[in-house]
N, C-alpha and C. Protein backbone atom coordinates (compact mmCIF):
# COMPACT_ATOMS: atom_id res chain seq x y z
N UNK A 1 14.18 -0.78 -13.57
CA UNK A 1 13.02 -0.39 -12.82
C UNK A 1 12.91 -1.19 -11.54
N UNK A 2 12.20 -0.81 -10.43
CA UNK A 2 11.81 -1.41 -9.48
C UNK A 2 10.80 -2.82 -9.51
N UNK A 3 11.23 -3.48 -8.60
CA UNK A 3 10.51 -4.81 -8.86
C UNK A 3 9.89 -5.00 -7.33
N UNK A 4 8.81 -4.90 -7.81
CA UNK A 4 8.33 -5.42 -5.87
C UNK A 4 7.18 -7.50 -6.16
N UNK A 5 7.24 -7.41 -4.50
CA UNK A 5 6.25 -8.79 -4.83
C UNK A 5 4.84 -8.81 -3.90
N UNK A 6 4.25 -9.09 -4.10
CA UNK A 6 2.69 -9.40 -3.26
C UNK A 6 3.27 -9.39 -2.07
N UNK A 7 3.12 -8.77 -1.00
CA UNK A 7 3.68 -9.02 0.39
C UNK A 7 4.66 -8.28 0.84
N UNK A 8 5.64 -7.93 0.01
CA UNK A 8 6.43 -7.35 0.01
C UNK A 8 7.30 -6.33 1.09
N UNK A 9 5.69 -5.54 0.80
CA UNK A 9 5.97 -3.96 1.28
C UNK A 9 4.53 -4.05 2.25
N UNK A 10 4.37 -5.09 3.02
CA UNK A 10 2.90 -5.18 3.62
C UNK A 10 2.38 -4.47 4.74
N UNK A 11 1.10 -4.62 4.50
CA UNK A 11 0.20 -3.24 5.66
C UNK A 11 -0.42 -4.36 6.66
N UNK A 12 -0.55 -4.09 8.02
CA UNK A 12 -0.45 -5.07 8.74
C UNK A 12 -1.28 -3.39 9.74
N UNK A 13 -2.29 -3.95 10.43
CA UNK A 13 -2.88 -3.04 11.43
C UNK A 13 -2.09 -2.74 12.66
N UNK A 14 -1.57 -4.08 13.06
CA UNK A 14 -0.14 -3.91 13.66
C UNK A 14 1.05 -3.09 13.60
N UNK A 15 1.47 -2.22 13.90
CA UNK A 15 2.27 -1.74 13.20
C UNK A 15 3.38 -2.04 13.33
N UNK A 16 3.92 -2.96 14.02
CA UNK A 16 4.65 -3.81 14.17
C UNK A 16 4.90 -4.44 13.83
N UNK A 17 4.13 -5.03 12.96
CA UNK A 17 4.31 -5.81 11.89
C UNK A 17 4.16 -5.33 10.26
N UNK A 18 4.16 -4.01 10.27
CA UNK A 18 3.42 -3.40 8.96
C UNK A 18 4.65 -2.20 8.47
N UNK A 19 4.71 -2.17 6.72
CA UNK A 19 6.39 -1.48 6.26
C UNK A 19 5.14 -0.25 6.10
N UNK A 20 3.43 0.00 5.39
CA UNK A 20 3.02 0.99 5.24
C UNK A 20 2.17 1.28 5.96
N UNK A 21 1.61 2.50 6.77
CA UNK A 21 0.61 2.84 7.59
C UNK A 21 -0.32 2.74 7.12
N UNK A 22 -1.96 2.78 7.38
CA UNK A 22 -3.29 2.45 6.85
C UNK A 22 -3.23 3.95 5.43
N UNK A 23 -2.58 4.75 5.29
CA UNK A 23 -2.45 5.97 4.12
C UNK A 23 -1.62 5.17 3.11
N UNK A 24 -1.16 4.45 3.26
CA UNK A 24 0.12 3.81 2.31
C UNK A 24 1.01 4.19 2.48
N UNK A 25 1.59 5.08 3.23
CA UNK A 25 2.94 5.83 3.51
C UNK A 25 3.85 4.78 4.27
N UNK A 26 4.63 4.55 3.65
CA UNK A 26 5.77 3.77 4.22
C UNK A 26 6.48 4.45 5.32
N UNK A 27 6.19 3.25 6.75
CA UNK A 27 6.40 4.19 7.94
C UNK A 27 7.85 4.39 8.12
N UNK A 28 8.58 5.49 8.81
CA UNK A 28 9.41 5.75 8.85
C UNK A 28 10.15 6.89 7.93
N UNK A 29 9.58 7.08 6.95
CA UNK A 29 10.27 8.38 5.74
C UNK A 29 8.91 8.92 5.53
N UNK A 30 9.63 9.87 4.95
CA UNK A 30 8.28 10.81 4.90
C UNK A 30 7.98 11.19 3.24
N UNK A 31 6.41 11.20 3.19
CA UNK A 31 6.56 11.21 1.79
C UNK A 31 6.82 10.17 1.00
N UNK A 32 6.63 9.11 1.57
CA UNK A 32 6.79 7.57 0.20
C UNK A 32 5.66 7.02 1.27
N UNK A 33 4.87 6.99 -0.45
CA UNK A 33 3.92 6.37 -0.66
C UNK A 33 4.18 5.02 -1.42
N UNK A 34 3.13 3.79 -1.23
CA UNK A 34 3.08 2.62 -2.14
C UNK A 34 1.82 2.40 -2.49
N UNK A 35 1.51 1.84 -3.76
CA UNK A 35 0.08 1.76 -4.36
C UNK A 35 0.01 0.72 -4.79
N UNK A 36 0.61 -0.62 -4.86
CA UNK A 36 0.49 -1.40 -5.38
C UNK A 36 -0.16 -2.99 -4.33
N UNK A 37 0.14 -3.79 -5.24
CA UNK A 37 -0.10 -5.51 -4.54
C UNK A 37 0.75 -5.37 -2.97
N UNK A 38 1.75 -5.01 -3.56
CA UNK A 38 2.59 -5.51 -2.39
C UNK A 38 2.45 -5.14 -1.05
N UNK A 39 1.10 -4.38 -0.89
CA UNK A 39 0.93 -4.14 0.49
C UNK A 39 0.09 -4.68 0.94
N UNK A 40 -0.50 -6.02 0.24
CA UNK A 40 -1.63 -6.90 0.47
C UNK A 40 -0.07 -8.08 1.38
N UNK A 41 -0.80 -8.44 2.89
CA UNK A 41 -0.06 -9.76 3.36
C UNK A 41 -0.28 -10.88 2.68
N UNK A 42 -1.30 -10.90 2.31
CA UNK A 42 -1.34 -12.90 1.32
C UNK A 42 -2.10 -12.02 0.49
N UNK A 43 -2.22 -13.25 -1.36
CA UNK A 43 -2.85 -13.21 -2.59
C UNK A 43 -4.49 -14.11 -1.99
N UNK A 44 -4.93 -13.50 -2.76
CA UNK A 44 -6.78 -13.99 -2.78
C UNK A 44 -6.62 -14.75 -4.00
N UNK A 45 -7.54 -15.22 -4.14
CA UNK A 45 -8.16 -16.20 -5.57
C UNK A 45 -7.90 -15.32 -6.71
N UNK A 46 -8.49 -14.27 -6.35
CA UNK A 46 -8.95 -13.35 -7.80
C UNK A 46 -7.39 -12.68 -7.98
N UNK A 47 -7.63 -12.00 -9.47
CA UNK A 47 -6.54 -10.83 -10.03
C UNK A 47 -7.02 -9.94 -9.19
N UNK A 48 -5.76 -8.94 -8.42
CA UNK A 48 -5.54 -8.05 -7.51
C UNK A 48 -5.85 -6.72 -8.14
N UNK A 49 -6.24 -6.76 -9.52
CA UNK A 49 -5.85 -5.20 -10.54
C UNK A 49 -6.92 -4.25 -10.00
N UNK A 50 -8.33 -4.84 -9.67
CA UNK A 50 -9.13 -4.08 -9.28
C UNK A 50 -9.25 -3.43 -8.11
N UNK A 51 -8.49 -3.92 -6.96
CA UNK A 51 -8.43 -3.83 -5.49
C UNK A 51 -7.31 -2.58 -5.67
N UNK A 52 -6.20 -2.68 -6.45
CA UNK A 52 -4.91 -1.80 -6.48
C UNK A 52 -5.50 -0.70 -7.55
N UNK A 53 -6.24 -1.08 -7.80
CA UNK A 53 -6.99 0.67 -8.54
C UNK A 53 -7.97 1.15 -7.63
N UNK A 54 -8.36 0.94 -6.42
CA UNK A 54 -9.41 0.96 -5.44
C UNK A 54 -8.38 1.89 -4.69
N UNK A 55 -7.09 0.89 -4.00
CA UNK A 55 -5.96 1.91 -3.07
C UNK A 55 -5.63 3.00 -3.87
N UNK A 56 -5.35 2.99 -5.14
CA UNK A 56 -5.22 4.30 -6.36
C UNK A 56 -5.76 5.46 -5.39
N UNK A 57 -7.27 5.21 -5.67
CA UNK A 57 -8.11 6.58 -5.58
C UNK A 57 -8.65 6.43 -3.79
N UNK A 58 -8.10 5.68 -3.15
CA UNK A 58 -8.05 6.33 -1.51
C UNK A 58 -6.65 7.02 -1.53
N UNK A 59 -5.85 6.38 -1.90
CA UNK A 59 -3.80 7.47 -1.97
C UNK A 59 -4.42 8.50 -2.13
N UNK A 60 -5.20 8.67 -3.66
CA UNK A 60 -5.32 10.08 -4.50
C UNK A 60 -5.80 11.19 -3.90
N UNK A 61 -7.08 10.39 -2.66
CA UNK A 61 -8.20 11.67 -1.86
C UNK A 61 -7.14 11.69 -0.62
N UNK A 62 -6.08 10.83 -0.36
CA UNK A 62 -5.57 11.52 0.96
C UNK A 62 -4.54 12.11 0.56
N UNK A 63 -3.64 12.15 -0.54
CA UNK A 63 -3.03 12.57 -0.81
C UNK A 63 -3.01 14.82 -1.51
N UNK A 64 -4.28 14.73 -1.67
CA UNK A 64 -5.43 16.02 -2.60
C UNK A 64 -5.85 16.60 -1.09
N UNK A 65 -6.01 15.72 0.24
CA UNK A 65 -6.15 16.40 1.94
C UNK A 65 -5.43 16.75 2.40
N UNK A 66 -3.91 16.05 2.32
CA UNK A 66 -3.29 15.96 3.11
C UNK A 66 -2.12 17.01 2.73
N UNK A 67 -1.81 16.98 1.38
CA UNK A 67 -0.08 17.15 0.71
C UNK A 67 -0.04 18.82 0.16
């Protein structure tokens, strides 16, 4: 299976500095999406589980607009 890490695959407003656009779509291909940690640039204090079920259901409504 795939293994990613916190940072990883990070979203950066910059896009110059950023692998997914503000949709999660990993810029450059079309059609890959990411939903996880790894598009957070740094870890917070807290467990991330709630924040990455939050990006879940924004993917889900742009994905149900858009696809």
């Amino acid at each position: 299976g795939a293994s990613h890490h916190m940072g990883g695959l990070r979203y950066d407003p910059n896009r110059d500095l950023s692998v997914v656009d503000k949709n999660l779509k990993i810029i450059g291909l079309k059609k890959v999406y990411v939903c996880s940690s790894a598009i957070f640039p740094t870890s917070g204090s807290v467990n991330p589980t709630m924040t990455v079920c939050a990006l879940g259901n924004k993917l889900g409504d742009h994905l149900i607009k858009y696809l």
